[in-house]
Structure formats: structure tokens, C-alpha cells
Protein backbone atom coordinates (compact mmCIF):
# COMPACT_ATOMS: atom_id res chain seq x y z
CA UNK A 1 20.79 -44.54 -9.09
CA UNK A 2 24.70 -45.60 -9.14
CA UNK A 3 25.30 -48.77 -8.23
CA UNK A 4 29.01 -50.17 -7.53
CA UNK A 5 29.60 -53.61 -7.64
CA UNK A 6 32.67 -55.34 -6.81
CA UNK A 7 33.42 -59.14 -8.02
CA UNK A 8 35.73 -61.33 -6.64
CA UNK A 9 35.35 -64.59 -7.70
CA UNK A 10 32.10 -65.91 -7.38
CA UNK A 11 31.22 -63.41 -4.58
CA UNK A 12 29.64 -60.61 -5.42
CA UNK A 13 29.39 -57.31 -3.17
CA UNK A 14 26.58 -54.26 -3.85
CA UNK A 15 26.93 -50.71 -2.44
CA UNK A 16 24.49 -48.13 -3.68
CA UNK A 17 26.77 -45.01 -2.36
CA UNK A 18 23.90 -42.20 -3.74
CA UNK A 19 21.02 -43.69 -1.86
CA UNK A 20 19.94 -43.36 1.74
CA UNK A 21 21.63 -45.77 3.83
CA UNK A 22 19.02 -48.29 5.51
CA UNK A 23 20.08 -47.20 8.89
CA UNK A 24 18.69 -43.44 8.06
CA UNK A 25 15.33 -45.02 6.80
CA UNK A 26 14.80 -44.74 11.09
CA UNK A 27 14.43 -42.28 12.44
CA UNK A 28 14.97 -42.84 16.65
CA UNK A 29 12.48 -45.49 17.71
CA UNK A 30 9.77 -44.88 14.85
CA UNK A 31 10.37 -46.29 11.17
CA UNK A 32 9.67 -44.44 8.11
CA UNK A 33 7.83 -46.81 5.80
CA UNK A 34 8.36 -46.27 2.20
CA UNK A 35 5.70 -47.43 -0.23
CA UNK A 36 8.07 -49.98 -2.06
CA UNK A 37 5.61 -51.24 -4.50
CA UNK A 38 5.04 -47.00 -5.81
CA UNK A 39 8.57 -46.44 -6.30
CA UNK A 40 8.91 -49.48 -8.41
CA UNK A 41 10.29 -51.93 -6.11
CA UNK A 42 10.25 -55.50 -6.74
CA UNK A 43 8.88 -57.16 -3.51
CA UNK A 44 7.42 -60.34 -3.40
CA UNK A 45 5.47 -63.05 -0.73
CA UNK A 46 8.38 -65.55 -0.16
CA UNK A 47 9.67 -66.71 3.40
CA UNK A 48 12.48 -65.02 4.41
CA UNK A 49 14.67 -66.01 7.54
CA UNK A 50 16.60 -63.30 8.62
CA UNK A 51 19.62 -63.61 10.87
CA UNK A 52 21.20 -60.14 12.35
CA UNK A 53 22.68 -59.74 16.01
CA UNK A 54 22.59 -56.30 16.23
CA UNK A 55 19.11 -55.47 16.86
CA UNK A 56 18.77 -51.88 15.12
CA UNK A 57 19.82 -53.59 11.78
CA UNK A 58 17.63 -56.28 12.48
CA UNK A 59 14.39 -54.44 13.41
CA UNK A 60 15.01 -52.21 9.70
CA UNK A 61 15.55 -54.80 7.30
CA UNK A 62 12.89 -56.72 8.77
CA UNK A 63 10.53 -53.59 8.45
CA UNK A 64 11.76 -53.13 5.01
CA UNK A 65 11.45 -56.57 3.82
CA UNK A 66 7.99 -56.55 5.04
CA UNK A 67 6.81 -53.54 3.82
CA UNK A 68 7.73 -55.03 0.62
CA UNK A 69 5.79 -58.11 1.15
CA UNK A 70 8.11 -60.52 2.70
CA UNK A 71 7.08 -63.12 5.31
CA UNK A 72 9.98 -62.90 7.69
CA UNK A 73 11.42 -65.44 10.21
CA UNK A 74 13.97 -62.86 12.55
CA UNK A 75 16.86 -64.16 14.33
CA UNK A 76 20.04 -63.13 16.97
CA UNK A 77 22.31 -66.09 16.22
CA UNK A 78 22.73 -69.86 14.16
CA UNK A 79 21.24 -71.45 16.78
CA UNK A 80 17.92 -69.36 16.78
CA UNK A 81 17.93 -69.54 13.00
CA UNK A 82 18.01 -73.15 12.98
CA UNK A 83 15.23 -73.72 15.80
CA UNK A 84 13.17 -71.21 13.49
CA UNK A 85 13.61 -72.77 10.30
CA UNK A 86 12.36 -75.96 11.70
CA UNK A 87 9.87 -74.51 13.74
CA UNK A 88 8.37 -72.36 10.51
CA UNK A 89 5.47 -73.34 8.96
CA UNK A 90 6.39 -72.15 5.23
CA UNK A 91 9.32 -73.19 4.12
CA UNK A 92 12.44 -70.64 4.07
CA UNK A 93 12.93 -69.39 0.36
CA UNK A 94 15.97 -67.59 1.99
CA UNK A 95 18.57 -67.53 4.53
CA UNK A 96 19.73 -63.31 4.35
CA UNK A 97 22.69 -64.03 7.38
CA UNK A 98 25.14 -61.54 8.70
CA UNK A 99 28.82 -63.20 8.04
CA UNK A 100 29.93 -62.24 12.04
CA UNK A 101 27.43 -64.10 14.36
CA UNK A 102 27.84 -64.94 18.22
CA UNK A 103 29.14 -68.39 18.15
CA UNK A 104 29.38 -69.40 14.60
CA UNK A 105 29.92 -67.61 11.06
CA UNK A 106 27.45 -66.89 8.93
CA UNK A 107 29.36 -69.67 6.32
CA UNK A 108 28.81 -72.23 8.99
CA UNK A 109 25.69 -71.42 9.32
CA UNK A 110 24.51 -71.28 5.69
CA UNK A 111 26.92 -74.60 5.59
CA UNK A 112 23.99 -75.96 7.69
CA UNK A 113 20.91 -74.64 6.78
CA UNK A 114 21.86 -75.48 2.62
CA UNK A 115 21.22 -79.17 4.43
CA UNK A 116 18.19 -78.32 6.31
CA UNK A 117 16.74 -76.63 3.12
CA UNK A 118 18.55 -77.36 -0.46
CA UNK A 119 15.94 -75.56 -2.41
CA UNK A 120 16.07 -72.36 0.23
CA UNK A 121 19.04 -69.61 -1.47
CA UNK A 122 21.67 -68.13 0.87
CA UNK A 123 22.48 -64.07 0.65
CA UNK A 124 25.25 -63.14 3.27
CA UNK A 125 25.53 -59.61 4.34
CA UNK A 126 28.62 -57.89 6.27
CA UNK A 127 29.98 -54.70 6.85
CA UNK A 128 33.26 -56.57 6.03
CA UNK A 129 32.23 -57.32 2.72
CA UNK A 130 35.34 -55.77 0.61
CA UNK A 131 37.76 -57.21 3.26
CA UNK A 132 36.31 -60.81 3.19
CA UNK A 133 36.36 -61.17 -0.12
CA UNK A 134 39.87 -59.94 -0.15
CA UNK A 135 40.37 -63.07 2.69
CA UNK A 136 38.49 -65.32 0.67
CA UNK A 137 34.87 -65.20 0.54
CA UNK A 138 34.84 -65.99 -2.75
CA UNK A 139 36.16 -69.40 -2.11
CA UNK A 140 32.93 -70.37 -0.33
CA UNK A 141 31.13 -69.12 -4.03
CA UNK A 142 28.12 -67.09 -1.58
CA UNK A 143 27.05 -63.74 -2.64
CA UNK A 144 27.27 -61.01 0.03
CA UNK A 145 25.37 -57.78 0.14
CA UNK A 146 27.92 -55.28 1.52
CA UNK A 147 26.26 -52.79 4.57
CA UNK A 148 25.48 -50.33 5.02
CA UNK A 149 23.10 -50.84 2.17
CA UNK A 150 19.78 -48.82 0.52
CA UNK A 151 16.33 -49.96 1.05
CA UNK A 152 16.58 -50.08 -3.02
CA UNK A 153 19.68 -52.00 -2.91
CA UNK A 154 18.40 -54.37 -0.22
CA UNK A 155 15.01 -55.29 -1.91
CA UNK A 156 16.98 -55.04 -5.28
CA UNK A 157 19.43 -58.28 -4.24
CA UNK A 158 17.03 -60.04 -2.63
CA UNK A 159 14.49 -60.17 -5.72
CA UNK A 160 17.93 -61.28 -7.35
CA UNK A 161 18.39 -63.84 -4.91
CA UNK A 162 15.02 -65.45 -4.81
CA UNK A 163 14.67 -65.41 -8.66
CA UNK A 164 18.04 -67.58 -8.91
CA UNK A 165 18.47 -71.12 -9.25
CA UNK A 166 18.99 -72.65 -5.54
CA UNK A 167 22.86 -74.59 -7.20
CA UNK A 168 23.61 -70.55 -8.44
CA UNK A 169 23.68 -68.92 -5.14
CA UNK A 170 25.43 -71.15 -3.09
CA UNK A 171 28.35 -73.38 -2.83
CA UNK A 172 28.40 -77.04 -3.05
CA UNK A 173 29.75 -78.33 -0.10
């Protein structure tokens, strides 16, 4: 696999270009599940809160993440990831958070929930990725996981996420 990755600054963007998009992984209403753990992917059995708007993307990375052995927490907007996260009864290893959310960012919002949950890491995700960083994501020091992303790619950052220190993949505020 060819992987391109972009830095700028501390942000750091990931686009597999060779592999299948996560969005063809469906196919109409019915999901195609891929034995991770066969084709060598690193899954694992930590909490992950998930915060998408658009449902399609949503509904896929949530199947993929938990095909791979991920406990997920799923949710529209900030305001339905922060009555999750205190509603959950693990505690949230990670925030994954789209960067355009209805009614706040996804920097406010992982602004927020680093308060809620200082040991928890933060991986943003946009389809803006290259332009944001560009406009300054980097300034906030977050990694973001640019879509349209691979299943490999996907499951590939997260493991990278999870396995960092909490201070390494977020900003101090």
C-alpha cells in the first residue's frame, strides 16, 4: 500500500489514494464486513466515541471500527457527544470527531471533552483536511485523518492514536 502523508506543523493528514475508499466498503444499505484481524489489521477493545453528522459516514466507520473490535459510543453533534461521554459506562479512550459539526467545531469540541477526559486522545477527521491545515490546523497541534479514507488507513491511525501518549495527541489548552 502507498500511503501519502502531509505535515504541517504538528498536524498530520493520511490519505491512502490506492486503497478502497471507506465509502465503497457499502454497498447500498448492506455493509461488506472485512475480516480485519486476517488481513493483518491492528484492532483493539478500547472505547471509542465517534462523532460524524452525516449518517452514511457514520454508520461505516462505526461498522468498521467494530468489526475490528472497537466499543463505540456514535454521535450527530458536540452536544450528543458530550451527553454520551458522561452517560458511558467505560471510559472514552478516544474522541475520532469530524472538524465541521452542527453548532460547534470539532476543535471546540475536543477543547471540551480534553476536560471531561484528559487521559481520552483526540483524532479529528475532515474532508477539509489539506485546506485546514493550510488555515491553521496545525496551530491547535491535533492530528486529522483526511476523508475519504481506507478501512486500512482508518484502523491504521486509530491504533496510532490509542497507542500515543494522551499530552502527544492533543494540544494544551
Amino acid at each position: 500500500m502507498n500511503s501519502n502523508e502531509t505535515e504541517a506543523g504538528a498536524a498530520q493528514m493520511d490519505r491512502d489514494e490506492n486503497a478502497t475508499d471507506i465509502a465503497s466498503v457499502a454497498a447500498g444499505d448492506a455493509i461488506i464486513r472485512v475480516p480485519f484481524s486476517e488481513n493483518g489489521q491492528a484492532g483493539g477493545a478500547e472505547t471509542i466515541l465517534l462523532v460524524e453528522d452525516e449518517e452514511f459516514v457514520r454508520k461505516v466507520t462505526s461498522e468498521v471500527l467494530e468489526s475490528a473490535g472497537y466499543r463505540l459510543v456514535s454521535a450527530r453533534c458536540a452536544a450528543e457527544a458530550l451527553e454520551a461521554q458522561r452517560t458511558c459506562p467505560e471510559p472514552v479512550d478516544l474522541l475520532l470527531a469530524d472538524l465541521v459539526l452542527p453548532g460547534t467545531s470539532g476543535h471546540q469540541l475536543a477543547h471540551e471533552f480534553a476536560g471531561l477526559c484528559p487521559q481520552a486522545r483526540i483524532l479529528l477527521m475532515s474532508g477539509y483536511a489539506e485546506q485546514l491545515a493550510l488555515d491553521g490546523l496545525s496551530a491547535h497541534g491535533r492530528e486529522c485523518l483526511a476523508k475519504p479514507f481506507s478501512t486500512r488507513t482508518l484502523l491504521r491511525r486509530v491504533r496510532q492514536a490509542l497507542d500515543k501518549c494522551p499530552v502527544d495527541s492533543r494540544a494544551s489548552a
